[in-house]
N, C-alpha and C. Protein backbone atom coordinates (compact mmCIF):
# COMPACT_ATOMS: atom_id res chain seq x y z
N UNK A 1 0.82 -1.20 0.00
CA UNK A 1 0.00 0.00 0.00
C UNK A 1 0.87 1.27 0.00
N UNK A 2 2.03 1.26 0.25
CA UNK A 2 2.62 2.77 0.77
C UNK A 2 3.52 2.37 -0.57
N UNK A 3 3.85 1.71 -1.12
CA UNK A 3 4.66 1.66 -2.50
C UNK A 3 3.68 2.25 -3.54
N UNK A 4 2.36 2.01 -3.23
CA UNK A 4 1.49 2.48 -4.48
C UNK A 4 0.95 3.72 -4.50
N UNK A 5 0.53 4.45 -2.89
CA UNK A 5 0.91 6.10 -2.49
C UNK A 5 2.14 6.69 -3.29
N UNK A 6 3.25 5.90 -2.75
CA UNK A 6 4.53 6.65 -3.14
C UNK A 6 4.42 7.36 -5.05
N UNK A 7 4.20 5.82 -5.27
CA UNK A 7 4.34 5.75 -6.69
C UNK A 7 3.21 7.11 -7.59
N UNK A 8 1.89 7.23 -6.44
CA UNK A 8 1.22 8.02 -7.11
C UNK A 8 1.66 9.73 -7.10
N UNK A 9 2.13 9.74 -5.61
CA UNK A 9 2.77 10.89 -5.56
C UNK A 9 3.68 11.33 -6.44
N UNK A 10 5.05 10.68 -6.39
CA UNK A 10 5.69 10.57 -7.64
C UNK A 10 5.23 10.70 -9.07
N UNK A 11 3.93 10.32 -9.48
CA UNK A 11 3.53 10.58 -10.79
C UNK A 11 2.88 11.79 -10.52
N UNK A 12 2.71 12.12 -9.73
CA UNK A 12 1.57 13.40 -9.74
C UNK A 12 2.86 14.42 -9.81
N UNK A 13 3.58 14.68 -9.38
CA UNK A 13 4.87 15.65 -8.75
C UNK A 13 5.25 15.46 -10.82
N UNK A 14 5.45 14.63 -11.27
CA UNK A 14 5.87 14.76 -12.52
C UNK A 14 4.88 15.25 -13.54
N UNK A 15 4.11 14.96 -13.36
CA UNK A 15 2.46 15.41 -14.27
C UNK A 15 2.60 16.96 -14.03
N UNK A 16 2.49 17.68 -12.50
CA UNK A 16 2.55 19.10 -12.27
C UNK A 16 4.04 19.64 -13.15
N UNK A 17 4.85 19.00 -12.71
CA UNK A 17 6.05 19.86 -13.57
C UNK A 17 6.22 20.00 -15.10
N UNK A 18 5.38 18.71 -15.37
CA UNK A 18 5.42 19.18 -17.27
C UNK A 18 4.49 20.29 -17.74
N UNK A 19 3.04 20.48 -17.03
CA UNK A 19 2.18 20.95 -16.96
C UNK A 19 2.64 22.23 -16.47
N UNK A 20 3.76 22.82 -15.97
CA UNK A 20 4.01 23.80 -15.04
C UNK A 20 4.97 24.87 -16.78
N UNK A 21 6.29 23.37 -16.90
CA UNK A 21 6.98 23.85 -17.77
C UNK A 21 6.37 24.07 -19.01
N UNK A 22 4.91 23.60 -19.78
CA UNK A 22 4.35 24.10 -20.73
C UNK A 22 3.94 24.97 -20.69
N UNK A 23 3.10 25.68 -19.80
CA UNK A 23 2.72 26.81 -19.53
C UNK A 23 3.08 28.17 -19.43
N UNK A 24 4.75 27.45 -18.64
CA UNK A 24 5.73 28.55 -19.11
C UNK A 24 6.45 29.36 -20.13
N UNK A 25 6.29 28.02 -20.92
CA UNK A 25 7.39 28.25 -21.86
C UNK A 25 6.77 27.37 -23.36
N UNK A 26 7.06 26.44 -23.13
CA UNK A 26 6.42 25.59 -24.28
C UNK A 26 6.27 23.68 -23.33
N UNK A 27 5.49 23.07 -24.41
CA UNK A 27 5.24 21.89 -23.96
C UNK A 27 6.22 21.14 -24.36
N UNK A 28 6.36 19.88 -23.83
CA UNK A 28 8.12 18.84 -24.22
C UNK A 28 7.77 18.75 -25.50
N UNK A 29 8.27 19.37 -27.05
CA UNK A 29 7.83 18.55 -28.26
C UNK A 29 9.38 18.19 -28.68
N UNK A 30 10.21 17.24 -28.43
CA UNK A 30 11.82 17.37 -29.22
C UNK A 30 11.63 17.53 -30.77
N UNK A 31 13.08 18.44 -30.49
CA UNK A 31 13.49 18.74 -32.18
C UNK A 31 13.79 17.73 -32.87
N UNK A 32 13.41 17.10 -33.98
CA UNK A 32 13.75 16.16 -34.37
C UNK A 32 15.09 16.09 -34.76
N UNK A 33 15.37 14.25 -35.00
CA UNK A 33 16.61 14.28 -34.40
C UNK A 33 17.58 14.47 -36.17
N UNK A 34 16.86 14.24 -36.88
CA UNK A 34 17.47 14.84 -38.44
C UNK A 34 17.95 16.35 -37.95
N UNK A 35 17.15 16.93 -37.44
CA UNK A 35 17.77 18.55 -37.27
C UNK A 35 18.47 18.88 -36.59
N UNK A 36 18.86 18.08 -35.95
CA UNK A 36 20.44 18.74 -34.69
C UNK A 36 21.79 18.25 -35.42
N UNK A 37 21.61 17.65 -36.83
CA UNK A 37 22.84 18.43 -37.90
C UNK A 37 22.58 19.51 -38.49
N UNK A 38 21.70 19.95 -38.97
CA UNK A 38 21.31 21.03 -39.32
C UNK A 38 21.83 22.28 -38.32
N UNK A 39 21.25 21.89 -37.31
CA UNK A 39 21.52 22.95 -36.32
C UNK A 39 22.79 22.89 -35.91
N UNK A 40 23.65 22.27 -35.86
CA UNK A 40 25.24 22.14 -35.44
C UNK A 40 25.70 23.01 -36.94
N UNK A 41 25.58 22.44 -38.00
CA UNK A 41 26.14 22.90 -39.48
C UNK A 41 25.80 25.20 -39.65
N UNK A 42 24.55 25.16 -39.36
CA UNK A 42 24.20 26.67 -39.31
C UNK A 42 25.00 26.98 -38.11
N UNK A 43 25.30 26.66 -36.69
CA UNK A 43 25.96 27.30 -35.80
C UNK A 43 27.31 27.93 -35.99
N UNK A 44 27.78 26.80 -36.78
CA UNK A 44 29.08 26.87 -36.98
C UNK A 44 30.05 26.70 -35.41
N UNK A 45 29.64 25.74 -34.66
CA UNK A 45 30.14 25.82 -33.62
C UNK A 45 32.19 25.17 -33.53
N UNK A 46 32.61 26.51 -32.34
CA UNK A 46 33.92 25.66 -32.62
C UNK A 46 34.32 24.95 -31.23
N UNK A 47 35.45 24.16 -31.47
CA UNK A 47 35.94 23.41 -29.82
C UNK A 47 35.99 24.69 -29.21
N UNK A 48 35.32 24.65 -27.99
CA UNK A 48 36.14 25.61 -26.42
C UNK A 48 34.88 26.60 -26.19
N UNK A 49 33.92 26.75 -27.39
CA UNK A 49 32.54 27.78 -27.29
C UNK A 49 31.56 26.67 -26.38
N UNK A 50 30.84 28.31 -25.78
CA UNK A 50 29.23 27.64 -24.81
C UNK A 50 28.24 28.03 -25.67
N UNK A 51 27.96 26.49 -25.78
CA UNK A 51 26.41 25.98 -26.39
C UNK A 51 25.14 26.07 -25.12
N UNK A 52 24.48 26.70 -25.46
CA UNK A 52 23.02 27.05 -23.94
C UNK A 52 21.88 26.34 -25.16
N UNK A 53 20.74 25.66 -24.49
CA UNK A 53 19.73 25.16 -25.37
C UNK A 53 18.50 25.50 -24.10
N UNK A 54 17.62 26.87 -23.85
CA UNK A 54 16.55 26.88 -23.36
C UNK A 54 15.77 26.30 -23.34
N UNK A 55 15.21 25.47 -22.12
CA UNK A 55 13.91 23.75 -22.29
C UNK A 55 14.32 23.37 -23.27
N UNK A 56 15.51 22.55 -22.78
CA UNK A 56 16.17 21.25 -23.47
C UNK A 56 15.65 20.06 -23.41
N UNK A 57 14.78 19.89 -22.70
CA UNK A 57 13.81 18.67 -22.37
C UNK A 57 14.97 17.75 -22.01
N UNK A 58 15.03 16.51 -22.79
CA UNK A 58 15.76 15.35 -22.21
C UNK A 58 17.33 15.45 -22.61
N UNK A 59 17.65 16.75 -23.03
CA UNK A 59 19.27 17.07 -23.60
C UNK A 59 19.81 16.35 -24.71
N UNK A 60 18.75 15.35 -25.74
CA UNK A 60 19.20 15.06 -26.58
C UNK A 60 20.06 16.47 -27.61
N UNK A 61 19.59 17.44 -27.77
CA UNK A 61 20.31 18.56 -28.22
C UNK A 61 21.73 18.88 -28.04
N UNK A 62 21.59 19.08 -26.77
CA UNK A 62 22.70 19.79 -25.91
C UNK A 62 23.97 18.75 -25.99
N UNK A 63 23.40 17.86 -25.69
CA UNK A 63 24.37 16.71 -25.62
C UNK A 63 25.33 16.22 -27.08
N UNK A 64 24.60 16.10 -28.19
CA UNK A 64 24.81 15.92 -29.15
C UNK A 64 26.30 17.13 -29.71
N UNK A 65 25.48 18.46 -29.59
CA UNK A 65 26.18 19.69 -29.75
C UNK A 65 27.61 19.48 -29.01
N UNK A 66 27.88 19.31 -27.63
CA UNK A 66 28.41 19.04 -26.59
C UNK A 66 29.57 18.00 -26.95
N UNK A 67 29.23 16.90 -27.53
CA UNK A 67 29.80 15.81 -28.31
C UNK A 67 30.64 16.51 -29.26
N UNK A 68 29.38 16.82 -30.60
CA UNK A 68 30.37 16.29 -31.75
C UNK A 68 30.93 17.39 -32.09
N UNK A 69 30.61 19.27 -31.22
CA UNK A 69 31.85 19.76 -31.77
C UNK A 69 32.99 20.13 -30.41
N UNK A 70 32.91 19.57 -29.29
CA UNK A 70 33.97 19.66 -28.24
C UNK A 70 33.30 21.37 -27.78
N UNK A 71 31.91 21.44 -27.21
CA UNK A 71 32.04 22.62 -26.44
C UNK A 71 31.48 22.24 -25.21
N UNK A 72 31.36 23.58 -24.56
CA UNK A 72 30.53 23.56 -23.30
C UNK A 72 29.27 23.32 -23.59
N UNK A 73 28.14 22.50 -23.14
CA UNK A 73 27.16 22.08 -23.24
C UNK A 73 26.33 22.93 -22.51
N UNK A 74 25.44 23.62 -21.99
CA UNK A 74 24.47 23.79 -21.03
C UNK A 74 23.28 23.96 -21.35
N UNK A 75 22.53 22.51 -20.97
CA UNK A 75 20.87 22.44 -21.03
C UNK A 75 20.22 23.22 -20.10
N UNK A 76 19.04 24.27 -20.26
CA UNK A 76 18.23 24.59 -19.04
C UNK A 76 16.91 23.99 -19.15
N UNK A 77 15.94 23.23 -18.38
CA UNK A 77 14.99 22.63 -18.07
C UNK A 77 14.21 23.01 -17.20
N UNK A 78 12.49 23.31 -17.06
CA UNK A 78 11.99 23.42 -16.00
C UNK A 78 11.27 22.59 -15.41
N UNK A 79 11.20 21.46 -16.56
CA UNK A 79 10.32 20.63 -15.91
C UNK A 79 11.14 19.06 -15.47
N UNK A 80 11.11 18.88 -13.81
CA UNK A 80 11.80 17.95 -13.32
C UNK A 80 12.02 17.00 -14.04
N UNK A 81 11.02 16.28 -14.69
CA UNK A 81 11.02 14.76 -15.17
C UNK A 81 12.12 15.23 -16.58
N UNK A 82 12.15 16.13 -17.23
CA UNK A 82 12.71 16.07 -18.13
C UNK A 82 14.56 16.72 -17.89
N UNK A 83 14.42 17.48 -16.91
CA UNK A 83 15.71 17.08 -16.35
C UNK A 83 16.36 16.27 -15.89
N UNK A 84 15.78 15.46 -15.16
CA UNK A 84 16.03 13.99 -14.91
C UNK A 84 16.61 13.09 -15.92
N UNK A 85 15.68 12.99 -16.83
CA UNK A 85 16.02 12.26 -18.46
C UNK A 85 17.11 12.76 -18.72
N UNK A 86 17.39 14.38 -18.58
CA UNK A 86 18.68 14.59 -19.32
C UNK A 86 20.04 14.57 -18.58
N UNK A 87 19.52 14.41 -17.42
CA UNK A 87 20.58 13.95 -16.69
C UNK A 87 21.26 12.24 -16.86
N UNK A 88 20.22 11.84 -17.07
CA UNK A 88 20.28 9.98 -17.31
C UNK A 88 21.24 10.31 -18.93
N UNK A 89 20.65 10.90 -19.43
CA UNK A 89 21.24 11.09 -21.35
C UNK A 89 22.78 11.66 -20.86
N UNK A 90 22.95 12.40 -20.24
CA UNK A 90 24.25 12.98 -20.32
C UNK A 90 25.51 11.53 -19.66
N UNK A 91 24.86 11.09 -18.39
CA UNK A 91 25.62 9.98 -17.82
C UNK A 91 25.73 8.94 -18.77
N UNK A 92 24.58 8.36 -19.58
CA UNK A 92 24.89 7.06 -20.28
C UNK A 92 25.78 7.88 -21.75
N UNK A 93 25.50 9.02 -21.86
CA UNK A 93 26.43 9.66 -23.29
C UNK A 93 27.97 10.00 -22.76
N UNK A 94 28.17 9.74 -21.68
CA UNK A 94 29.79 9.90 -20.80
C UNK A 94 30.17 11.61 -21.16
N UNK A 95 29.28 12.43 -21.12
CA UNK A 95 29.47 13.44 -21.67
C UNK A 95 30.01 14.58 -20.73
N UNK A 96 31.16 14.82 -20.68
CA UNK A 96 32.02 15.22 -19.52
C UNK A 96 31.87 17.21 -19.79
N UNK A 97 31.30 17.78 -20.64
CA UNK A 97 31.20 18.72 -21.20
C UNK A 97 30.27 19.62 -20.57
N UNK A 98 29.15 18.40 -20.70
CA UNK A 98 27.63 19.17 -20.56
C UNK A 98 27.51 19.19 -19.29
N UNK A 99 26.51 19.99 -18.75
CA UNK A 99 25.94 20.62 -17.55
C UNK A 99 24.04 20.76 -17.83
N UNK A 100 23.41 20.25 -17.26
CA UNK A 100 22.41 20.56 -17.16
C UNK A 100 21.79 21.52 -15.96
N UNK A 101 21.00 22.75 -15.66
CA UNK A 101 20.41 22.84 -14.95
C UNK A 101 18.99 22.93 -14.65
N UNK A 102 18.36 22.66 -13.62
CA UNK A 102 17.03 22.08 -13.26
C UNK A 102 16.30 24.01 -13.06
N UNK A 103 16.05 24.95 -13.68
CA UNK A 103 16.25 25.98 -13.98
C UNK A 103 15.03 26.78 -14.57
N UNK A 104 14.48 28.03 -14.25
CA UNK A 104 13.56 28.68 -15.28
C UNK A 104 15.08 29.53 -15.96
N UNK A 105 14.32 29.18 -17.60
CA UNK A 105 15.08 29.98 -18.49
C UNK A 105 15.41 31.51 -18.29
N UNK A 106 13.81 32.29 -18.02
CA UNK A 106 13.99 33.41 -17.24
C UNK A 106 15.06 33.89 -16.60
N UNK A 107 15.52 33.27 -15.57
CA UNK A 107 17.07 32.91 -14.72
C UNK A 107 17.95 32.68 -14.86
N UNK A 108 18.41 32.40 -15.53
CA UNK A 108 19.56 31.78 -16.30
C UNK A 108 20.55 32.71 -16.92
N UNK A 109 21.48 33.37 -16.41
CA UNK A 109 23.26 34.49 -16.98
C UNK A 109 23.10 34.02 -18.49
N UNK A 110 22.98 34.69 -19.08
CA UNK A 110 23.50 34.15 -20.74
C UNK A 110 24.24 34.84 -21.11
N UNK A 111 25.10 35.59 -20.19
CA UNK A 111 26.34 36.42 -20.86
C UNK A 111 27.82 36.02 -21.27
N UNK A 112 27.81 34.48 -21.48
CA UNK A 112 29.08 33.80 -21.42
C UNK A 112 28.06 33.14 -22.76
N UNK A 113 27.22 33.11 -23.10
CA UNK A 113 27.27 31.91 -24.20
C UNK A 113 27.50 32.12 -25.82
N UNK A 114 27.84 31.67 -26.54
CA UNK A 114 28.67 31.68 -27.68
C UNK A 114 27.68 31.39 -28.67
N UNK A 115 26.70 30.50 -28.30
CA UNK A 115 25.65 29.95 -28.96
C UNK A 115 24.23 29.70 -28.78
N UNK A 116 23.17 29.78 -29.06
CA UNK A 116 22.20 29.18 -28.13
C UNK A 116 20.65 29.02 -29.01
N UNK A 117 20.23 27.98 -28.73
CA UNK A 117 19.02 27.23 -29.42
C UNK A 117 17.95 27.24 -28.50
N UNK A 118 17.09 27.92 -28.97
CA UNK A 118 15.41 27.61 -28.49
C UNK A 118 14.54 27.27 -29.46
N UNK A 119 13.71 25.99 -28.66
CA UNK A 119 12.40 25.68 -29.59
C UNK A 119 11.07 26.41 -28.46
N UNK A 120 10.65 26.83 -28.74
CA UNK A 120 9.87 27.73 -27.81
C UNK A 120 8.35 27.97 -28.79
N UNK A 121 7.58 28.44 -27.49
CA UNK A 121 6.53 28.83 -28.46
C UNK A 121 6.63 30.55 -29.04
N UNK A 122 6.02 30.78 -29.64
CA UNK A 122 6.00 32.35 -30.08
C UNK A 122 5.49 33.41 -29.34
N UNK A 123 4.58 32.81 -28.19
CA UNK A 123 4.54 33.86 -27.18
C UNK A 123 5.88 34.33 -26.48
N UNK A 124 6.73 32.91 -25.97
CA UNK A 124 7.75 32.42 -24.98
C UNK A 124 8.43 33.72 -25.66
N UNK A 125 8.87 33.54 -27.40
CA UNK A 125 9.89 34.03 -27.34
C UNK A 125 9.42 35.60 -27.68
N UNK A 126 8.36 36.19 -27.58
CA UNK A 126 8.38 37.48 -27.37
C UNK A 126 8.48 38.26 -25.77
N UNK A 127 8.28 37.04 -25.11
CA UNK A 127 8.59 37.42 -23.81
C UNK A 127 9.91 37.26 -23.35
N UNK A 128 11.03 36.36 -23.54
CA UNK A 128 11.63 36.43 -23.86
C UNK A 128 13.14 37.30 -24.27
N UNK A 129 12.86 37.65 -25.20
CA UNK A 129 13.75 38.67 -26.00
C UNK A 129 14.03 39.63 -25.58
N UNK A 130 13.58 40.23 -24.79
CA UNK A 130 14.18 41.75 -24.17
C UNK A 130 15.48 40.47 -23.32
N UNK A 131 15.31 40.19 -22.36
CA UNK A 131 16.23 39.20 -21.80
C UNK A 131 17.51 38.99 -22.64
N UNK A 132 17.42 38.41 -24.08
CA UNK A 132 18.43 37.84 -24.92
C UNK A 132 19.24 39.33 -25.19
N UNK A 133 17.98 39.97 -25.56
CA UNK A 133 19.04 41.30 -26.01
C UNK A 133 19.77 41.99 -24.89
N UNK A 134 19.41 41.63 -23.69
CA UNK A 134 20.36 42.48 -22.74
C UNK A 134 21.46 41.72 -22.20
N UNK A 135 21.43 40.48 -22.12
CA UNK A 135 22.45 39.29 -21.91
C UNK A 135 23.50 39.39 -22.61
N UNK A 136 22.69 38.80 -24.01
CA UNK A 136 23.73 38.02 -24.89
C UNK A 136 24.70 39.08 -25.45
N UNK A 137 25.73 38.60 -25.44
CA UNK A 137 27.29 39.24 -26.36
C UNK A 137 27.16 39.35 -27.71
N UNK A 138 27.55 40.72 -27.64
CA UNK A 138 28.04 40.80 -29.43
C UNK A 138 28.45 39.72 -30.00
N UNK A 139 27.82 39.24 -31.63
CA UNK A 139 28.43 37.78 -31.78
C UNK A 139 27.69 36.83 -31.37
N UNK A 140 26.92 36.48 -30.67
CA UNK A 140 26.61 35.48 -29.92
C UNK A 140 25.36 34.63 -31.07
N UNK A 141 25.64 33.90 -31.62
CA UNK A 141 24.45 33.03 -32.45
C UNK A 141 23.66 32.49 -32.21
N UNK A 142 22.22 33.01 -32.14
CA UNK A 142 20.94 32.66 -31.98
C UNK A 142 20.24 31.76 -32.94
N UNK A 143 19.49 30.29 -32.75
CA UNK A 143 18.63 29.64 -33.33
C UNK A 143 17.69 29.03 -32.50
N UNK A 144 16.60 29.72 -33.96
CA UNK A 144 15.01 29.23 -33.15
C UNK A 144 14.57 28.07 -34.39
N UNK A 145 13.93 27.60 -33.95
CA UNK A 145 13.32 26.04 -34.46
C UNK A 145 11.87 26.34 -34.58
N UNK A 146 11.17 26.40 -35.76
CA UNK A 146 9.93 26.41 -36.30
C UNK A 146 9.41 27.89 -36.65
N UNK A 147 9.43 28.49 -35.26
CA UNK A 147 9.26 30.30 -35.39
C UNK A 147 10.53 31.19 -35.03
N UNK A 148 10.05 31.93 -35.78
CA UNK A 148 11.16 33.10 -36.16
C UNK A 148 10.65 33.66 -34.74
N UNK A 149 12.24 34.75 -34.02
CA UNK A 149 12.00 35.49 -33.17
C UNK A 149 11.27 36.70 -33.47
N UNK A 150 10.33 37.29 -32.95
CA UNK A 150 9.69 38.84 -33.16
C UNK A 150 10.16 39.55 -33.24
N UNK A 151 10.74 40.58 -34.17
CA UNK A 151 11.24 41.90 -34.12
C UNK A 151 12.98 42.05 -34.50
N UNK A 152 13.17 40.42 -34.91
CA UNK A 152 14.64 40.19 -35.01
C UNK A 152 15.12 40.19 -36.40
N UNK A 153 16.14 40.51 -37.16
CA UNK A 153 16.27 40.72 -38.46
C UNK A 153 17.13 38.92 -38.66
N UNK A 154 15.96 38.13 -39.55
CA UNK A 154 16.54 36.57 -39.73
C UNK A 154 17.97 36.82 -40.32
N UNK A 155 19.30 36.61 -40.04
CA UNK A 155 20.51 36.35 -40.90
C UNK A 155 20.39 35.05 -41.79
N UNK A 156 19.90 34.05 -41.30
CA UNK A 156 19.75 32.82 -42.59
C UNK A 156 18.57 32.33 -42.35
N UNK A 157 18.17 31.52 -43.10
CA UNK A 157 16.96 30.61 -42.84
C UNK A 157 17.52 29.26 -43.48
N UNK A 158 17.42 28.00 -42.81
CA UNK A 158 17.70 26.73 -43.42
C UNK A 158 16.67 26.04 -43.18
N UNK A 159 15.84 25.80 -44.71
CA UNK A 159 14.68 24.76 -44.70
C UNK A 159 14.79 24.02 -45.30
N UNK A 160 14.44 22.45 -44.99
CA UNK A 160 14.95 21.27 -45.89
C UNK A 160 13.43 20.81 -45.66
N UNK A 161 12.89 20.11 -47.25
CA UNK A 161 11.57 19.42 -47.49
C UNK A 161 11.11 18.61 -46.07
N UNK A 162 10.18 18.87 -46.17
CA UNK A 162 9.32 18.25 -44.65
C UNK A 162 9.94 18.70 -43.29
N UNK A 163 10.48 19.36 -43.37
CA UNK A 163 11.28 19.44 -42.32
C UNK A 163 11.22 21.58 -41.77
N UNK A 164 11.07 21.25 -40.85
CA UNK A 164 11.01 22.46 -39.75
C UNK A 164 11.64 23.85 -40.03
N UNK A 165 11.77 25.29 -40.00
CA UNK A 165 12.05 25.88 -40.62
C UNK A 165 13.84 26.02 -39.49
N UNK A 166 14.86 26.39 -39.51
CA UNK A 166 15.99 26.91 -38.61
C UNK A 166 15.85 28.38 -38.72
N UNK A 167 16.06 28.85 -37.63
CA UNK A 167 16.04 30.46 -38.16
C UNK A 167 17.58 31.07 -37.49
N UNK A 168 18.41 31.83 -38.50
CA UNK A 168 19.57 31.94 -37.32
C UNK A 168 20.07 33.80 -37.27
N UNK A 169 20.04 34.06 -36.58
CA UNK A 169 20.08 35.63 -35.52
C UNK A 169 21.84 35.58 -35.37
N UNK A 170 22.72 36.70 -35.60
CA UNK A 170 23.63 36.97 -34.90
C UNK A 170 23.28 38.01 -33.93
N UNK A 171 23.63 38.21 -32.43
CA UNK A 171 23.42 39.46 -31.99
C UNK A 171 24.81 40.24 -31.78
């Protein structure tokens, strides 16, 4: 009986945090996984730069980035269960790079990052953006996944058939 309390609690505590982090920001949808070459190739990322990925969900992103071009990784997540996951993804990926934190994006210094990917909804990122623009460094390469940021002048767009639009921002 107290294993099956536990267990419900536990699901409930995870149900509120996805439900918490959609609301905030956007709901868990991952970028598909064809597009995190895409998105590495437009970054142009080099060894020794910080990669930031806002609601990274399970860090398949971050991690990947983190990997295959030798940078600093940092996932931010708000919703527990999916920090969790990306904590499990980073340990079984031996990924000595990345950093996840359990985090509102809101919160989060972005004045060190070199790079940074949001899939967000289009409210998120008009709320958003005053934030990026006062953070982020001259230089600093912005990509959004599906919607364009509001009010931002696109530097590229990479669209491949069936596939999601990249939008990429220098600031």
């Amino acid at each position: 009986m107290v294993w099956w309390f536990i267990s419900v609690v536990i699901l409930l505590i995870f149900l509120v945090s996805f439900t918490y982090a959609g609301l905030k920001g956007a709901p868990w949808v991952p970028t598909w996984g064809r597009d995190i070459e895409r998105l590495g190739k437009l970054l142009e990322l080099k060894p020794g730069q910080t990669f930031c990925e806002l609601g990274c969900g399970d860090g398949r992103v971050t991690v990947a980035m983190s990997k295959q071009f030798e940078v600093k990784g940092i996932g931010v997540e708000l919703s527990l269960a999916q920090y969790l996951a990306a904590r499990i993804r980073k340990a079984l990926a031996k990924s000595k790079k990345t950093t996840f934190l359990w985090k509102d994006a809101f919160k989060v210094d972005l004045k060190d990052v070199d790079a940074l990917y949001l899939f967000l909804m289009p409210e998120t990122y008009e709320k958003i953006r005053g934030k990026l623009e006062k953070e982020l460094k001259p230089g600093t390469k912005v990509v959004t996944y599906v919607w364009a940021m509001p009010g931002w002048e696109v530097e590229k767009m990479d669209k491949q058939s069936g596939a999601p639009m990249l939008y990429l921002y220098t600031r």
